[in-house]
Protein backbone atom coordinates (compact mmCIF):
# COMPACT_ATOMS: atom_id res chain seq x y z
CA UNK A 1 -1.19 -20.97 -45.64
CA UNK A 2 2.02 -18.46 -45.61
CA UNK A 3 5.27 -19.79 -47.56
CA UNK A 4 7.99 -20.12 -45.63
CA UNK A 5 11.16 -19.03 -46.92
CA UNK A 6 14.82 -20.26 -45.64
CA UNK A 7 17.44 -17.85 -45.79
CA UNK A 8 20.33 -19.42 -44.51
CA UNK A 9 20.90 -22.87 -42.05
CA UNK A 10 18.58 -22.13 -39.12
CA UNK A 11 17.24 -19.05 -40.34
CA UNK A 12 13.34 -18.69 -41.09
CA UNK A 13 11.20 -16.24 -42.30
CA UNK A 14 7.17 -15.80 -42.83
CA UNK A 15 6.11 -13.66 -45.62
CA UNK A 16 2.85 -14.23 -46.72
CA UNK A 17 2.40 -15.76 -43.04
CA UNK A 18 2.38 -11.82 -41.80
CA UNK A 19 0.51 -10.53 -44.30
CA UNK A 20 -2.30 -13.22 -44.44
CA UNK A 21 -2.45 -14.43 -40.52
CA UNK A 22 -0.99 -11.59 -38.53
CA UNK A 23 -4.01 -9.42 -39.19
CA UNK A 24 -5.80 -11.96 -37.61
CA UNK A 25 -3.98 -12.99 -35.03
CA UNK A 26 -4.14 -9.13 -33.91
CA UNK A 27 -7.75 -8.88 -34.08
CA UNK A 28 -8.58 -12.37 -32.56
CA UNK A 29 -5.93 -10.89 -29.31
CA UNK A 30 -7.37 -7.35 -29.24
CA UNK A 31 -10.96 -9.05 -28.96
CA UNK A 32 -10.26 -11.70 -26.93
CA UNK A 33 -8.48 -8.94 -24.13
CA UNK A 34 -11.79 -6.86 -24.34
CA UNK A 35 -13.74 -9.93 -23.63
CA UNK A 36 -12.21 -10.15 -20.62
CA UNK A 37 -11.96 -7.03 -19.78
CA UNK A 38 -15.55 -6.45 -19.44
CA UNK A 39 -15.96 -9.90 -18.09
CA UNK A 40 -13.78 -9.08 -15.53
CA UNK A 41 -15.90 -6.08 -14.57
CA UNK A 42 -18.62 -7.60 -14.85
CA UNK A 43 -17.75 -10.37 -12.67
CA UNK A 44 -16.29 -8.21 -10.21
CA UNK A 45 -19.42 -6.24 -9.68
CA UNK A 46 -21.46 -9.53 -9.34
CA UNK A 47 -19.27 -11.26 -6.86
CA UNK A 48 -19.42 -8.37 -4.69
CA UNK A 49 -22.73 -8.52 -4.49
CA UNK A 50 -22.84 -12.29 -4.45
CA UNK A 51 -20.98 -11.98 -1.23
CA UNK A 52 -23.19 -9.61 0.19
CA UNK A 53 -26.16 -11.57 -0.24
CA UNK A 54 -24.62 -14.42 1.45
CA UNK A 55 -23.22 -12.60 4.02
CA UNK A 56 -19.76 -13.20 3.51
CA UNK A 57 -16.40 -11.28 4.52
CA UNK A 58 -14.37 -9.15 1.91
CA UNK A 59 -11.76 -12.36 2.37
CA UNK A 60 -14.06 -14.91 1.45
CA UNK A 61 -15.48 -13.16 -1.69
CA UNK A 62 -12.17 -12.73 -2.96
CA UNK A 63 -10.08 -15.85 -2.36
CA UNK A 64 -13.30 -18.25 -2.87
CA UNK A 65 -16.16 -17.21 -5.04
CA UNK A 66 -13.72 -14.76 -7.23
CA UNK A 67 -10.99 -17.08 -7.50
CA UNK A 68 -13.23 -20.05 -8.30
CA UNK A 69 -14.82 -17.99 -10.97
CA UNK A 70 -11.94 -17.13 -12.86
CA UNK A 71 -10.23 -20.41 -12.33
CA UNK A 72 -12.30 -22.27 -15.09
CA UNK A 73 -9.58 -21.37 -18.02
CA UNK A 74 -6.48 -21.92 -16.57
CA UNK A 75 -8.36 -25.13 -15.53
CA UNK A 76 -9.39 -26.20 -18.75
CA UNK A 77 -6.21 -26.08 -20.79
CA UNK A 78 -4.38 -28.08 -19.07
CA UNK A 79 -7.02 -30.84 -18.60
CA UNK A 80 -7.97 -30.74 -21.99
CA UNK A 81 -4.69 -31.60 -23.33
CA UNK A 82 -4.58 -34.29 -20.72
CA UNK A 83 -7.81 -35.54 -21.55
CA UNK A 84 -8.32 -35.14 -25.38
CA UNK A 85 -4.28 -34.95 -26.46
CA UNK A 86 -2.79 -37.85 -27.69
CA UNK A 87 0.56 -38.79 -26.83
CA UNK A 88 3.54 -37.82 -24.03
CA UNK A 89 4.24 -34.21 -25.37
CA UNK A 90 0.03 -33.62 -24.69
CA UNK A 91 0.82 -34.81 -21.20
CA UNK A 92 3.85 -32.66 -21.04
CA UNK A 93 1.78 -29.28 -21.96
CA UNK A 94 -1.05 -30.76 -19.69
CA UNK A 95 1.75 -30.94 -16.90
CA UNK A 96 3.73 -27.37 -17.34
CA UNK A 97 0.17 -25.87 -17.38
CA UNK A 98 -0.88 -27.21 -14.07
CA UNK A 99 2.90 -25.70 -13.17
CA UNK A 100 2.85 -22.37 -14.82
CA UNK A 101 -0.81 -21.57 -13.55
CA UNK A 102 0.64 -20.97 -9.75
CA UNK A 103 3.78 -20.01 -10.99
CA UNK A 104 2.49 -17.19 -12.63
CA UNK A 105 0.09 -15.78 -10.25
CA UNK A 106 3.21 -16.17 -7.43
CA UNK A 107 5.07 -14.03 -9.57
CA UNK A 108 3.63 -11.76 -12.50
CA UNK A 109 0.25 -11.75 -10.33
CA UNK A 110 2.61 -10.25 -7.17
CA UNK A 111 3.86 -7.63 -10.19
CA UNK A 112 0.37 -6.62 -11.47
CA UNK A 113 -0.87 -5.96 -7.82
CA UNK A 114 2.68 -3.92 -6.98
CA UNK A 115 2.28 -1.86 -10.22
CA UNK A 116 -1.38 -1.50 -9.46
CA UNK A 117 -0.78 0.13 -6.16
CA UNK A 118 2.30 2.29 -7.34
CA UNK A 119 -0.33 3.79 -10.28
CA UNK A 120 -3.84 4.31 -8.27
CA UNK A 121 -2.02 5.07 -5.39
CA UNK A 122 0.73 7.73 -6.87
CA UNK A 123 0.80 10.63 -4.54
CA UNK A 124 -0.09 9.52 -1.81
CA UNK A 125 1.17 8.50 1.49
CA UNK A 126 2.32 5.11 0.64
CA UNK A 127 1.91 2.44 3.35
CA UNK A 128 1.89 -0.58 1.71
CA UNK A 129 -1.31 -2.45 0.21
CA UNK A 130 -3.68 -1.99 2.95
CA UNK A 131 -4.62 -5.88 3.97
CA UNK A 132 -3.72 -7.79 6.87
CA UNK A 133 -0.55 -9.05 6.94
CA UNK A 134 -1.45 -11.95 9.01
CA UNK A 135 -4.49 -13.35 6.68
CA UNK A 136 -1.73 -12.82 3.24
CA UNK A 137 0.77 -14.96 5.67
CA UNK A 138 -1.89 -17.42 6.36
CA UNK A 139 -2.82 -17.88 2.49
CA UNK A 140 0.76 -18.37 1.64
CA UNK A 141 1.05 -20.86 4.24
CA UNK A 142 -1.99 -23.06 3.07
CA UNK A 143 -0.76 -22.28 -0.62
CA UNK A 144 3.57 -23.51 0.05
CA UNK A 145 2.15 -26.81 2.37
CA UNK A 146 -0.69 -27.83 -0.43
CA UNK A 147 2.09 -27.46 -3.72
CA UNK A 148 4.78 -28.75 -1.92
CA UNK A 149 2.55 -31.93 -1.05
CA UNK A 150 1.36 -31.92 -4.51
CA UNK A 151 4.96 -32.65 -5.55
CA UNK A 152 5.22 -35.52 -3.39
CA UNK A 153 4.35 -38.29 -6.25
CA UNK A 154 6.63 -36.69 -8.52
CA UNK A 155 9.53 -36.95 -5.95
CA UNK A 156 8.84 -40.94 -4.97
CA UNK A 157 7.07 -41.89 -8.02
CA UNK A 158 5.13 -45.16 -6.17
CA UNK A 159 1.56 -45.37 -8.14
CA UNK A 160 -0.16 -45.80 -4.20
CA UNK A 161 0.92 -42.21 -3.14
CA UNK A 162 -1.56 -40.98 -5.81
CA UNK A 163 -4.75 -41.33 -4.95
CA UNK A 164 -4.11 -40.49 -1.01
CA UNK A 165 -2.28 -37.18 -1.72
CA UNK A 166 -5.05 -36.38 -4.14
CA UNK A 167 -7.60 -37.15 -1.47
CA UNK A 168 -5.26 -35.13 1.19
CA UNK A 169 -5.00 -32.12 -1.56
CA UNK A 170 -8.49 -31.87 -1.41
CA UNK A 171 -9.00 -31.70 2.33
CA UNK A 172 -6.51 -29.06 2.30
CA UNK A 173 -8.45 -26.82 -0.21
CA UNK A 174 -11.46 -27.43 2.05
CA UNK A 175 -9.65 -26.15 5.02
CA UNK A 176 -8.50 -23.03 3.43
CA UNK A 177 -12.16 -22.47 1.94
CA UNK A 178 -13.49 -22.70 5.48
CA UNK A 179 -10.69 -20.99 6.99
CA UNK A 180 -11.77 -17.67 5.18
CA UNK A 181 -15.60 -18.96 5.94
CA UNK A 182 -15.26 -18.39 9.23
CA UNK A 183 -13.82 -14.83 8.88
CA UNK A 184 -16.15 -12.50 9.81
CA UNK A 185 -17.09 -9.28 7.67
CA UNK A 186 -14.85 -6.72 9.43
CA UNK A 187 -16.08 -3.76 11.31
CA UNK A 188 -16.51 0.10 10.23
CA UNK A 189 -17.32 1.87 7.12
CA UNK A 190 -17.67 -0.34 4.68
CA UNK A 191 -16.15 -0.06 0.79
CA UNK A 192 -18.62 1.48 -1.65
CA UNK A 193 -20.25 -0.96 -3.54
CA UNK A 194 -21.49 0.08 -6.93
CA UNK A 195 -25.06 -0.91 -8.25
CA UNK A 196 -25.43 -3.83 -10.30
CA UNK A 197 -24.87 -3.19 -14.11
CA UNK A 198 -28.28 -5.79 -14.85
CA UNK A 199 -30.07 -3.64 -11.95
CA UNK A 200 -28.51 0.29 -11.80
CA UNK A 201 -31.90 2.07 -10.21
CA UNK A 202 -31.90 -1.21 -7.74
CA UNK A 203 -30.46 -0.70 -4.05
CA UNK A 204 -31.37 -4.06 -3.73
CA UNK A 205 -30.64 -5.97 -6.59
CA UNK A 206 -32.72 -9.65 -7.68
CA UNK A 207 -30.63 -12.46 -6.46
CA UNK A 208 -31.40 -13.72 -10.12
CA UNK A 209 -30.05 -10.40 -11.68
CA UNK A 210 -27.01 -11.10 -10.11
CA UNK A 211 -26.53 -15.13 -11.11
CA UNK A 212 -27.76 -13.88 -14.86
CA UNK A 213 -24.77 -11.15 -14.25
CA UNK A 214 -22.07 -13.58 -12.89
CA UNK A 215 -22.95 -16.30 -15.43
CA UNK A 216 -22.67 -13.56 -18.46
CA UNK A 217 -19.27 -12.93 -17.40
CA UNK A 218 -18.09 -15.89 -17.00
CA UNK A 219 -18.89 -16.94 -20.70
CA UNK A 220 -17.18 -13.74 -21.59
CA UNK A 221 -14.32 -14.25 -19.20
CA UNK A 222 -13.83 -18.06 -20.06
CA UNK A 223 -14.23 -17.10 -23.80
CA UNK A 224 -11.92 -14.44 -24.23
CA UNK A 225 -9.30 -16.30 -22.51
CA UNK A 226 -9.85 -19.01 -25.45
CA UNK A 227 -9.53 -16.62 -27.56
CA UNK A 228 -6.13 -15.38 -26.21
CA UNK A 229 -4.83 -18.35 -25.53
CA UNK A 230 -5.35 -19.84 -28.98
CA UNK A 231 -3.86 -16.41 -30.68
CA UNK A 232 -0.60 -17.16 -28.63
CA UNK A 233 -0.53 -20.29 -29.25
CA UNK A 234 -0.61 -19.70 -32.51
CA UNK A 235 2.21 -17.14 -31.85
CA UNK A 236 4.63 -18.96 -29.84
CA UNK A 237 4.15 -21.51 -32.72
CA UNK A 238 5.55 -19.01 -35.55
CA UNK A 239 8.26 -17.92 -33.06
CA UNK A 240 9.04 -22.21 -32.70
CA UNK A 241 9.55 -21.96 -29.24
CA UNK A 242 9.44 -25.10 -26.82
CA UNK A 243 6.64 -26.62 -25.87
CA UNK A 244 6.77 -26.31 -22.60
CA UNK A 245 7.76 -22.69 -22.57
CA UNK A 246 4.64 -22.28 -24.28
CA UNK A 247 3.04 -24.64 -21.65
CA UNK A 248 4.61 -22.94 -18.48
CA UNK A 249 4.92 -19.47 -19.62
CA UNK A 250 3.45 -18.74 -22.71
CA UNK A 251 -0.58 -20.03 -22.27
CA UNK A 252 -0.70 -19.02 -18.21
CA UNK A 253 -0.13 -15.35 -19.17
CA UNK A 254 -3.64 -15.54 -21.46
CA UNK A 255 -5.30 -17.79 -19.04
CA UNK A 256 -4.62 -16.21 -15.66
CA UNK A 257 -5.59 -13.31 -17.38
CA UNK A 258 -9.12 -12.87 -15.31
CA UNK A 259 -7.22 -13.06 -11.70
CA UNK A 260 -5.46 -10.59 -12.41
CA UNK A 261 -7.40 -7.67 -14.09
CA UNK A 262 -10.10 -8.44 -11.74
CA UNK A 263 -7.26 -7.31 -8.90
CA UNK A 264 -6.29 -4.41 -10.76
CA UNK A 265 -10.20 -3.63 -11.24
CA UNK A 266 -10.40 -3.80 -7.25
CA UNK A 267 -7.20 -1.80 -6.50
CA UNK A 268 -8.48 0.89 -8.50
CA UNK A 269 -11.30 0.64 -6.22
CA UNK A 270 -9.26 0.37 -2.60
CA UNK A 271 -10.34 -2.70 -2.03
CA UNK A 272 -7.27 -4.29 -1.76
CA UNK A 273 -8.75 -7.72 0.51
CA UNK A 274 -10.24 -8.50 -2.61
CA UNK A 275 -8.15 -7.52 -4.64
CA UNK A 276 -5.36 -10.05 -2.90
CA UNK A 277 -7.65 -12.50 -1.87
CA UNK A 278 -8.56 -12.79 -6.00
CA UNK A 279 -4.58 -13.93 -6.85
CA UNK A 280 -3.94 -16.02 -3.30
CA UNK A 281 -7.11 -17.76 -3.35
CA UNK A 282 -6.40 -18.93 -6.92
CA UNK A 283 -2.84 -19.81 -6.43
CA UNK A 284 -4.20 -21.94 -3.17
CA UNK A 285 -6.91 -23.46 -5.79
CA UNK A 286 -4.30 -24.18 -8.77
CA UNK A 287 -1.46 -25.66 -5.93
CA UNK A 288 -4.16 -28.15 -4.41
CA UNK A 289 -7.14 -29.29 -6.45
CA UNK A 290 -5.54 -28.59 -10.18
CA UNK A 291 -2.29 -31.18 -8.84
CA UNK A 292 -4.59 -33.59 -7.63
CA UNK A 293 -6.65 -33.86 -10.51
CA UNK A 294 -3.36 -33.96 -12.68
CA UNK A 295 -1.83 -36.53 -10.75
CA UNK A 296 -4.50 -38.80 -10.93
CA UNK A 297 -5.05 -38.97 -14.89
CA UNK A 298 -1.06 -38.52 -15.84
CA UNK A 299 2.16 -40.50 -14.76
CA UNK A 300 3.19 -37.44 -12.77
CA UNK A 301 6.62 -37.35 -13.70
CA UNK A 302 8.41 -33.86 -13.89
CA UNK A 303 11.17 -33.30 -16.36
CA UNK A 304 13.90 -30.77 -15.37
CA UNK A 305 12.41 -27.72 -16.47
CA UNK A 306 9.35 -28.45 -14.48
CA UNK A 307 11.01 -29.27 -11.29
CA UNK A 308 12.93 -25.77 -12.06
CA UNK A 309 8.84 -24.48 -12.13
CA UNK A 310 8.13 -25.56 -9.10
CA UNK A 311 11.19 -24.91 -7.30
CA UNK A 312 10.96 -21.50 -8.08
CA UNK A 313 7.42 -21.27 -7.49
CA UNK A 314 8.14 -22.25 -3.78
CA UNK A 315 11.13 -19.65 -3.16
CA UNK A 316 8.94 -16.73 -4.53
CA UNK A 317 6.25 -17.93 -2.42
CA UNK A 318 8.77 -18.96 0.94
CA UNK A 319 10.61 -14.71 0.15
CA UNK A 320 7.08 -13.13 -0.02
CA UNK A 321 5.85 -14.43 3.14
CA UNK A 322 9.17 -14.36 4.79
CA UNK A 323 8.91 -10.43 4.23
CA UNK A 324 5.30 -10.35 5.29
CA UNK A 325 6.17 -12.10 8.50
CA UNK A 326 9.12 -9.40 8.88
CA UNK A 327 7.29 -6.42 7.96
CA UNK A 328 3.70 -7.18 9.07
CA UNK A 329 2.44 -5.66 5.87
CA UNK A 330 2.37 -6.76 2.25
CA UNK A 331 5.28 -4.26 0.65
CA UNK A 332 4.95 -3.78 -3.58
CA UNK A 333 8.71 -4.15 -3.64
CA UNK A 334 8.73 -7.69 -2.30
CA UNK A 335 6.19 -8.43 -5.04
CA UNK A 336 8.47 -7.07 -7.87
CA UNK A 337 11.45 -9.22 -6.36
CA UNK A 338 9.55 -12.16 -6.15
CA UNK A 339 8.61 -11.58 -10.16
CA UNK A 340 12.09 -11.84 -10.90
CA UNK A 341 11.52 -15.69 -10.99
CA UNK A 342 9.14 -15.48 -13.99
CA UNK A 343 12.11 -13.76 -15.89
CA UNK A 344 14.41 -16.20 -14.64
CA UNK A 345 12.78 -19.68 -15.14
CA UNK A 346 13.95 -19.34 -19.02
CA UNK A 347 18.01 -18.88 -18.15
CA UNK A 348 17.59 -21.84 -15.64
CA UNK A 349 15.25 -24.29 -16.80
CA UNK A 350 15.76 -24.66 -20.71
CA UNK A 351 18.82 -25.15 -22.55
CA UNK A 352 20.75 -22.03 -24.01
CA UNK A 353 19.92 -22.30 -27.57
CA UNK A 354 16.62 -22.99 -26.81
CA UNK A 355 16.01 -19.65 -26.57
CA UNK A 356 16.79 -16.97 -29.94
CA UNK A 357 19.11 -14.02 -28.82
CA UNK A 358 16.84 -11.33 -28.98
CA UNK A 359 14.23 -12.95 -26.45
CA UNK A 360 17.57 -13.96 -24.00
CA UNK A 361 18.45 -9.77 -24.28
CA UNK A 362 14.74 -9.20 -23.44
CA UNK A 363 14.30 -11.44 -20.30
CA UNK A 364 17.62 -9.80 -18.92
CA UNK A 365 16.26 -6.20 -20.09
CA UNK A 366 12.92 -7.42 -17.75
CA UNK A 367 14.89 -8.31 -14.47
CA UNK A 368 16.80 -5.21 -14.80
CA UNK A 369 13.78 -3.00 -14.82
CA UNK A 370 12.43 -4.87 -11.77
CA UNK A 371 15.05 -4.79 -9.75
CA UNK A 372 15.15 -0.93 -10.24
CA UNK A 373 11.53 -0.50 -9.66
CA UNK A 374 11.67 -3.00 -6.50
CA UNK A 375 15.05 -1.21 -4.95
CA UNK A 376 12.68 2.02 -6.02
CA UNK A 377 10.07 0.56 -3.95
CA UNK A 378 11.79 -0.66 -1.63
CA UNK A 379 13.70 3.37 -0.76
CA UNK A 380 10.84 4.94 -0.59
CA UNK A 381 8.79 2.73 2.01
CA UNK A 382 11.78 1.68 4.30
CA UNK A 383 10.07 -1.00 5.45
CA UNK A 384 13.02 -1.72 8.13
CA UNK A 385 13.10 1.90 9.15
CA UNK A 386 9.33 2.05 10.17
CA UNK A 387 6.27 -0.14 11.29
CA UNK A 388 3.11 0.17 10.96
């Protein structure tokens, strides 16, 4: 183990710590990130062709079988330190993960599919990304009524409003999955679709050559994101920031990882109903069955900072699909304001000192970049000047 040296009151600093453990906390991240990386290729590839075998639309593929996929680590942590921790700060993490998980993809996922489309799509005529704004609307809409239920218990904490709003959380889900179910492949030229990496000479790929495929990637997907999330863990730890910082902010970044490189893998691709489909259809999946489940093996009780989680959750969520509704298209710069809540959930949620200096200066530093690239955005579309 490092020594830890104290330099003044409050003030600590790791010596051997970075010279024995940082290597390999470095390596452990770098490997972990390719891990998923390829996993996420991988995985993209197969459920593409997953969905064509089934005969499913581009909506379905994304916002059910891709977001199901990928779902499995952000679904884990939290359950296994509700399961297998020991004590109220266990449920606590358990709690801010089932929080951060939608939090996240409502915000930084908006931010990674904005960014995407500003780099794959740079000059070019920029009309937005190109999916209907009416089935985005429609996933936000099953995604704000299913959290906001979910909160329900929290809000009148009676023991017998459990088990029905778990029961009610999952009929919801089941709606939404049959919802895009019933959506029909849509007409015209279709996207490329690449071969199958297990099957490249194949046309028509094995329907086993794509399950060996999908389950390959999985195991890399779900074990990279271990990987990640134990590195900053370990991280946030030498840093000795809150818990559920860590919980809420911190572990969601590693673990909603997968959702969100396999949109940018899809944007670079133009096909942008997956691409969205991926982050909506796990933010429908992580504010319906993840609550339920959470509910029904914790005391459900939100502490300040978590109620500040969700209530920011559901104004990113309520601005994005108020500007959807306005616009009729899904505009980048609406997803960079709407990311402004990640940066903001530290200033509002956790007390001032909680937080060193130098991380405060960096959050601000964040939103101001943003807003510039979002007001950017927002110039150069006009989005109340023209419609589609």
């Amino acid at each position: 183990m490092g020594l830890v040296i104290q330099r003044g009151p409050g003030a600590y600093r790791y010596m051997d710590l970075c010279a024995e453990v940082d290597r390999v906390i470095a390596v452990q991240l770098a490997f972990g990130l390719c891990m998923v990386l390829f996993g996420a290729e991988l995985l993209t590839n197969a459920v593409e062709w997953l969905g064509v075998k089934l005969g499913l639309g581009e909506g379905a593929v994304g916002s059910v079988l891709a977001a199901l996929g990928t779902a499995l680590p952000e679904t884990a942590v939290p359950m296994t330190a509700i399961v297998l921790g020991d004590g109220r700060d266990a449920e606590q993490v358990g709690i801010g993960g089932i929080l951060g998980a939608p939090f996240l993809l409502v915000t930084l996922g908006g931010l990674v599919l904005a960014l995407a489309a500003f780099l794959f799509r740079a000059g070019r005529p920029s009309q937005g990304i190109a999916v209907h704004g009416g089935v985005f609307a429609r996933d936000l809409a099953f995604f704000l009524v299913g959290f906001s239920l979910s909160l329900v218990p929290a809000a009148w904490p009676i023991p017998a409003l459990k088990l029905p709003t778990a029961c009610l959380l999952a009929l919801w889900y089941g709606a939404f999955v049959r919802a895009h179910l019933r959506d029909r492949p849509a007409g015209g030229p279709q996207p490329e679709l690449r071969p199958l990496y297990l099957s490249l000479r194949s046309d028509h790929p094995a329907t086993a050559s794509i399950v060996v495929q999908l389950a390959c990637a999985l195991g890399l997907v779900v074990g990279g994101a271990h990987l990640l999330t134990a590195g900053v863990e370990t991280l946030a730890a030498s840093m000795e920031m809150p818990a559920f910082l860590l919980s809420a902010l911190i572990i969601p970044i590693a673990t909603e990882l997968p959702e969100t490189l396999n949109s940018v893998v899809w944007m670079r691709d133009r096909k942008d109903v997956l691409a969205v489909g991926n982050i909506t259809g796990a933010m429908v999946f992580q504010g319906t069955l993840v609550p339920a489940i959470g509910m029904l093996f914790t005391d459900w009780t939100l502490t300040r900072p978590a109620w500040w989680t969700a209530g920011l959750t559901l104004s990113a969520a309520a601005f994005l699909l108020a500007s959807v509704c306005a616009t009729s298209r899904i505009e980048p710069w609406a997803l960079c304001f709407a990311s402004l809540a990640y940066f903001a959930l530290p200033f509002v949620a956790l007390e001032p000192h909680a937080l060193p200096g130098s991380l405060r200066l960096g959050l601000a530093a964040a939103m101001l970049t943003i807003s510039a690239v979002g007001a950017a955005m927002l110039w150069r579309r006009g989005p109340c000047r023209s419609r589609p």
